[in-house]
Protein backbone atom coordinates (compact mmCIF):
# COMPACT_ATOMS: atom_id res chain seq x y z
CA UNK A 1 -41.91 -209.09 -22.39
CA UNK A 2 -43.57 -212.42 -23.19
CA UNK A 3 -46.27 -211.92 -26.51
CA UNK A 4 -48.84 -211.78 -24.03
CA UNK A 5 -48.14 -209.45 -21.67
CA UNK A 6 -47.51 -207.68 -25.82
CA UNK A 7 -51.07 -208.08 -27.07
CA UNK A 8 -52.05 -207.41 -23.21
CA UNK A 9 -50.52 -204.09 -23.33
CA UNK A 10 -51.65 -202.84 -26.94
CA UNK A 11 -55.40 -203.45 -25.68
CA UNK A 12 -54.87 -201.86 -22.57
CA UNK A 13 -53.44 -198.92 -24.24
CA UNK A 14 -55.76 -198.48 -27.25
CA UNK A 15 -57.14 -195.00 -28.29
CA UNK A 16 -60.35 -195.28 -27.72
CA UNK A 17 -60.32 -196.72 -23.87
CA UNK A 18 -59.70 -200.44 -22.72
CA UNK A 19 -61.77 -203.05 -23.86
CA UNK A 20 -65.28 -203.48 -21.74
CA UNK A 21 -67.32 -206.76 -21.90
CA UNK A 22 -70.82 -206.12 -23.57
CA UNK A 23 -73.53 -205.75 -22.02
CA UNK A 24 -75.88 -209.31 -21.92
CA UNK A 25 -78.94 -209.57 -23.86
CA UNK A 26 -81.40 -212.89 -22.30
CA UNK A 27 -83.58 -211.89 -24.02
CA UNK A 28 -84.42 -215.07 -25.89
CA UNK A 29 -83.93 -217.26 -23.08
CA UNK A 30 -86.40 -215.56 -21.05
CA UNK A 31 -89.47 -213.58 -20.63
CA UNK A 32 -92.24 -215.53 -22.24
CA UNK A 33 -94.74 -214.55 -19.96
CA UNK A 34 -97.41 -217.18 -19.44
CA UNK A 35 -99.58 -218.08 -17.26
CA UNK A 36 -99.78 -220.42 -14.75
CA UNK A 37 -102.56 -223.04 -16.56
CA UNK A 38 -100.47 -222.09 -19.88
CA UNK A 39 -97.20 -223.28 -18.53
CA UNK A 40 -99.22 -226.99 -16.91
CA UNK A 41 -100.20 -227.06 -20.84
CA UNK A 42 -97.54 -226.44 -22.54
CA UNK A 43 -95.12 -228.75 -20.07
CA UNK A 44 -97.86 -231.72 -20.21
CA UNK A 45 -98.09 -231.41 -24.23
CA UNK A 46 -94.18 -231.54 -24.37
CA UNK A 47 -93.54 -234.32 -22.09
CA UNK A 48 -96.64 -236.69 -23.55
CA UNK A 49 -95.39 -235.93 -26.97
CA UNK A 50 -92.51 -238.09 -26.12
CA UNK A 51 -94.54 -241.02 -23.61
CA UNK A 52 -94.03 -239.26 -20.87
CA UNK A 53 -97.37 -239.57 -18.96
CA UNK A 54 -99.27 -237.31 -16.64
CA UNK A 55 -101.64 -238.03 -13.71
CA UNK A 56 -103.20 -235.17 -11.79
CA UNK A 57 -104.08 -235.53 -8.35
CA UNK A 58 -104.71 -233.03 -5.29
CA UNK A 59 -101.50 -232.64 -2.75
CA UNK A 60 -103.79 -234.51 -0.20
CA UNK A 61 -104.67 -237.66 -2.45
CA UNK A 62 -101.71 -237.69 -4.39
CA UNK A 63 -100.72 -240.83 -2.64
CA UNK A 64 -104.02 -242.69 -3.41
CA UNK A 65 -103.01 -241.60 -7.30
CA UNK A 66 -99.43 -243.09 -6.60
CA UNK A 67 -100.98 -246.58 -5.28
CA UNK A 68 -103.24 -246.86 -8.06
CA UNK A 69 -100.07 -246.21 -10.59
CA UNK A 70 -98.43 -249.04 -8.49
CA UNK A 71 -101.21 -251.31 -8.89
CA UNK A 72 -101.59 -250.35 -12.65
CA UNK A 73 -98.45 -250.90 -13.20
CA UNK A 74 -97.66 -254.36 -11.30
CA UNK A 75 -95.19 -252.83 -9.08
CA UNK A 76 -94.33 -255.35 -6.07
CA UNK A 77 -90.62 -253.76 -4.96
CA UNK A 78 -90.47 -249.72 -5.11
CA UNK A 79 -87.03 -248.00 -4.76
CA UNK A 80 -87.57 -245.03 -2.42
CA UNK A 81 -85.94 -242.63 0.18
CA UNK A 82 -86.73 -241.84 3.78
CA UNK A 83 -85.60 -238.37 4.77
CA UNK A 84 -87.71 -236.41 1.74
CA UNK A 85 -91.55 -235.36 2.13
CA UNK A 86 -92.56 -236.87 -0.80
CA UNK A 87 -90.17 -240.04 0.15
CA UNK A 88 -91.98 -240.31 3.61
CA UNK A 89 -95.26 -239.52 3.16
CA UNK A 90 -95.54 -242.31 0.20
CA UNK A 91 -93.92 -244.97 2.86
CA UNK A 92 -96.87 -244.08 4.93
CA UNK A 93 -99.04 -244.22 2.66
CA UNK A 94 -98.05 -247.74 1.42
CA UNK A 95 -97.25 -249.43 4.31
CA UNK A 96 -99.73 -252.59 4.89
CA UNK A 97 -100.02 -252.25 1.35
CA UNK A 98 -97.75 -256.01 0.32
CA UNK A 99 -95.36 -253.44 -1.83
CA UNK A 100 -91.68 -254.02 -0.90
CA UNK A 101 -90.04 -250.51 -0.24
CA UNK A 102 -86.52 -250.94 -1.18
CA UNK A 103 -84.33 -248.88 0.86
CA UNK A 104 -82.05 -246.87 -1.81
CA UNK A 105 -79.37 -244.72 1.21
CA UNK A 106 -76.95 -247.77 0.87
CA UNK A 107 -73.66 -247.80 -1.00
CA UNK A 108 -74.13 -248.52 -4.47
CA UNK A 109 -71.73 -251.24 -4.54
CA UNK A 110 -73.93 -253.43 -1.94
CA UNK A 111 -77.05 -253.07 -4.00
CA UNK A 112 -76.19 -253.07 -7.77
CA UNK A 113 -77.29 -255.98 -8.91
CA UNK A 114 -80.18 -255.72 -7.14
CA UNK A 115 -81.05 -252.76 -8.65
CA UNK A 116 -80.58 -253.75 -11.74
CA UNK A 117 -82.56 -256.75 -11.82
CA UNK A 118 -85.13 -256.89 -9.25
CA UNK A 119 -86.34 -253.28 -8.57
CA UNK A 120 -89.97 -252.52 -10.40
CA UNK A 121 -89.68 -248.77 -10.16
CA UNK A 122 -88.18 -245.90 -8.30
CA UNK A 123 -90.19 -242.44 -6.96
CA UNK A 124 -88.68 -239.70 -6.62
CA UNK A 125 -89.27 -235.95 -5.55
CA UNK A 126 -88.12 -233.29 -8.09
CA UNK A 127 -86.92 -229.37 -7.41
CA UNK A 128 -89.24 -228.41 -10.46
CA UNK A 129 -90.27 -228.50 -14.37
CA UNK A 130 -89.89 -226.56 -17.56
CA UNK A 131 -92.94 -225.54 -19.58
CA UNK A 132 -90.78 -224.70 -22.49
CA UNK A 133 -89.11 -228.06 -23.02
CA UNK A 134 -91.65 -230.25 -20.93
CA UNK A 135 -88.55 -230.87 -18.14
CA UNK A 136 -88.49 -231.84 -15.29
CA UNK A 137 -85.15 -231.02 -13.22
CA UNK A 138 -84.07 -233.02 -9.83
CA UNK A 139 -81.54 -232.24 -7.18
CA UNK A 140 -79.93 -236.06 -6.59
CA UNK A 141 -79.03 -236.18 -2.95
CA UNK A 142 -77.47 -239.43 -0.49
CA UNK A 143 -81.21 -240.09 0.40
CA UNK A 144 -82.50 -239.70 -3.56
CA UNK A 145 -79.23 -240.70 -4.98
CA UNK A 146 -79.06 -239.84 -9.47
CA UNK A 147 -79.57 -243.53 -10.23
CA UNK A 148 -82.78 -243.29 -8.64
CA UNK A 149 -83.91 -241.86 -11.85
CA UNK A 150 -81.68 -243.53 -14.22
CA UNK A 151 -81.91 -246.99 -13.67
CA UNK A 152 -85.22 -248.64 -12.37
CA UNK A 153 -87.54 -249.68 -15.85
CA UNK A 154 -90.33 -247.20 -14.20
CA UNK A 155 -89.68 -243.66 -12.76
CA UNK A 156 -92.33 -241.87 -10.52
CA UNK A 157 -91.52 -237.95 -9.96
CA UNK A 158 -93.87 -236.05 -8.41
CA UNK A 159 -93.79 -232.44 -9.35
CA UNK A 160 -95.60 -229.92 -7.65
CA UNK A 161 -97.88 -227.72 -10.51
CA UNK A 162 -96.64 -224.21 -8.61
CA UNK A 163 -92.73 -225.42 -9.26
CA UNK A 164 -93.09 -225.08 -12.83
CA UNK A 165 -91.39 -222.18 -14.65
CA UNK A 166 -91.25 -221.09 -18.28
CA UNK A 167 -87.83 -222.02 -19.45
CA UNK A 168 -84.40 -223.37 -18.24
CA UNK A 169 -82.81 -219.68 -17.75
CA UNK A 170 -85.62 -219.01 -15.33
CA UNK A 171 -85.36 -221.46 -13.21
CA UNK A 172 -81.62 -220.82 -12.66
CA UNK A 173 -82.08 -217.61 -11.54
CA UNK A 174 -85.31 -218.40 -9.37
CA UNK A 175 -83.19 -220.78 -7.65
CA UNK A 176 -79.94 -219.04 -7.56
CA UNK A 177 -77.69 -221.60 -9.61
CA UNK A 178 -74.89 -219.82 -10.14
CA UNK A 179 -74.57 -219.70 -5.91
CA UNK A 180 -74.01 -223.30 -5.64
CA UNK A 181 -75.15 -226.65 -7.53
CA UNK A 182 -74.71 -229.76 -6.85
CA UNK A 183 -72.07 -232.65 -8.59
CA UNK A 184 -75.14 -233.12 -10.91
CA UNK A 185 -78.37 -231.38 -11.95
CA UNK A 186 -80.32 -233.84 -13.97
CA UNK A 187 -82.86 -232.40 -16.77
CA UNK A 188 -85.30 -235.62 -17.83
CA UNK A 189 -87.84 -235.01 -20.68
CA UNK A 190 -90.00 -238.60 -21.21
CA UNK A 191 -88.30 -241.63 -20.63
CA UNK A 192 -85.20 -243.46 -21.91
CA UNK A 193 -84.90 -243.44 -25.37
CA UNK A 194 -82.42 -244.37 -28.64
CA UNK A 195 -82.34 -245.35 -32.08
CA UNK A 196 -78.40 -245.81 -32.71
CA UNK A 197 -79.94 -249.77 -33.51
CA UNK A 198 -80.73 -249.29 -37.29
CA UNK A 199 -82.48 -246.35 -37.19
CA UNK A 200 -85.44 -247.70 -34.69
CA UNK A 201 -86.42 -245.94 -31.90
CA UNK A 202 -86.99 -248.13 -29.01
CA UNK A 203 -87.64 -246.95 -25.10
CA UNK A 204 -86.03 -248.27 -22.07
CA UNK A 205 -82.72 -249.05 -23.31
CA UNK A 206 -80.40 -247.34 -21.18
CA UNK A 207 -82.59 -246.57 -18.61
CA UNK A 208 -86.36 -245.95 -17.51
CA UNK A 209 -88.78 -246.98 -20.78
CA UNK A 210 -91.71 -245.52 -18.36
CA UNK A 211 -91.86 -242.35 -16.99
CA UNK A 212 -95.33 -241.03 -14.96
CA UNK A 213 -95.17 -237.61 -13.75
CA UNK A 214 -97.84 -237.37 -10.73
CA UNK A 215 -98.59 -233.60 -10.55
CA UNK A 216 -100.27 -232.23 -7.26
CA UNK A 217 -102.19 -229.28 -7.47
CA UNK A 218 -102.66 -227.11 -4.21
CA UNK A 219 -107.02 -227.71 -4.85
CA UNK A 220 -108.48 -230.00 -5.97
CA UNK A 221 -106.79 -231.90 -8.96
CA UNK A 222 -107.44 -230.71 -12.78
């Protein structure tokens, strides 16, 4: 008998019963209880605290708020996808418009360097937010592939204001994690950010330095 099958065999055969697992407390990763317009709050207060920036807009004009970012921002090639809602109804929205939408469903290989170098900004959809952290969490898929969101010197995500929930735990079980996730779940709170050069924090380093979150609300916007 190996020492393992040993130890094995002791615990089995202890006094007072086998050996259960306890009984899990999530307690502190859960349960916080607020409400709808304190969850907005407290996600917008988290995510501004670190330049992330929020613009409100109602789910019918949120793509007149997305041009006027666009505009603001000097945007003349936007990195987009085709197949998502959010993807599609912002190419509608902006065609005629003299913005270059840069199709982003193309092996990265044959469009590196061009991301790299000549793309203004990327939008993107998200699967929700965290008013806990000020989070927002995104599904990448072939059609909103992860360096969507990692590499263009502006990222758009639109987040829908009913999507939020209160902390990370929650939304894993509102959206069943543990039944399936994808090769990667990303979790972005404000833009790119490091100080590993003397100590100075500076934005857009390895990544994004400008991140606008475009909220819809179902009414109008608040």
């Amino acid at each position: 008998m190996s020492a393992r099958e040993t130890i094995l065999k002791r615990l089995r055969e202890r006094a007072d019963g086998p050996l259960e697992a306890p009984e899990s407390d999530f307690a502190v990763v859960t349960g916080r209880g607020w409400t709808a317009q304190e969850r907005l709050a407290r996600f917008e207060r988290w995510i501004t605290s670190v330049h992330g920036e929020v613009i409100h807009a109602s789910r019918d004009g949120w793509t007149e708020a997305l041009a006027g970012v666009l505009r603001d921002k000097g945007v003349q090639r936007l990195a987009l996808g085709h197949e998502h809602p959010v993807a599609a109804a912002a190419r509608t929205a902006l065609a005629g418009t003299g913005i270059e939408l840069v199709a982003v469903d193309r092996d990265i290989e044959s469009w590196q360097r061009e991301q790299f170098e000549s793309v203004d900004a990327a939008l993107t959809s998200t699967g929700g937010g965290i008013a806990e952290t000020g989070s927002l969490w995104l599904w990448p898929t072939p059609d909103e592939p992860r360096l969507l969101s990692l590499v263009p010197p502006i990222h758009i995500a639109v987040l829908d204001a009913e999507t939020l929930e209160d902390t990370l735990f929650d939304v894993m079980v509102a959206h069943d994690w543990a039944a399936g996730m994808p090769t990667n779940a990303l979790l972005i709170s404000g833009p790119s950010k490091t100080a590993d050069i003397e100590q100075t924090l500076a934005y857009g380093v390895h990544g994004p330095r400008e991140l606008i979150i475009l909220v819809r609300h179902a009414g109008t916007a608040t």
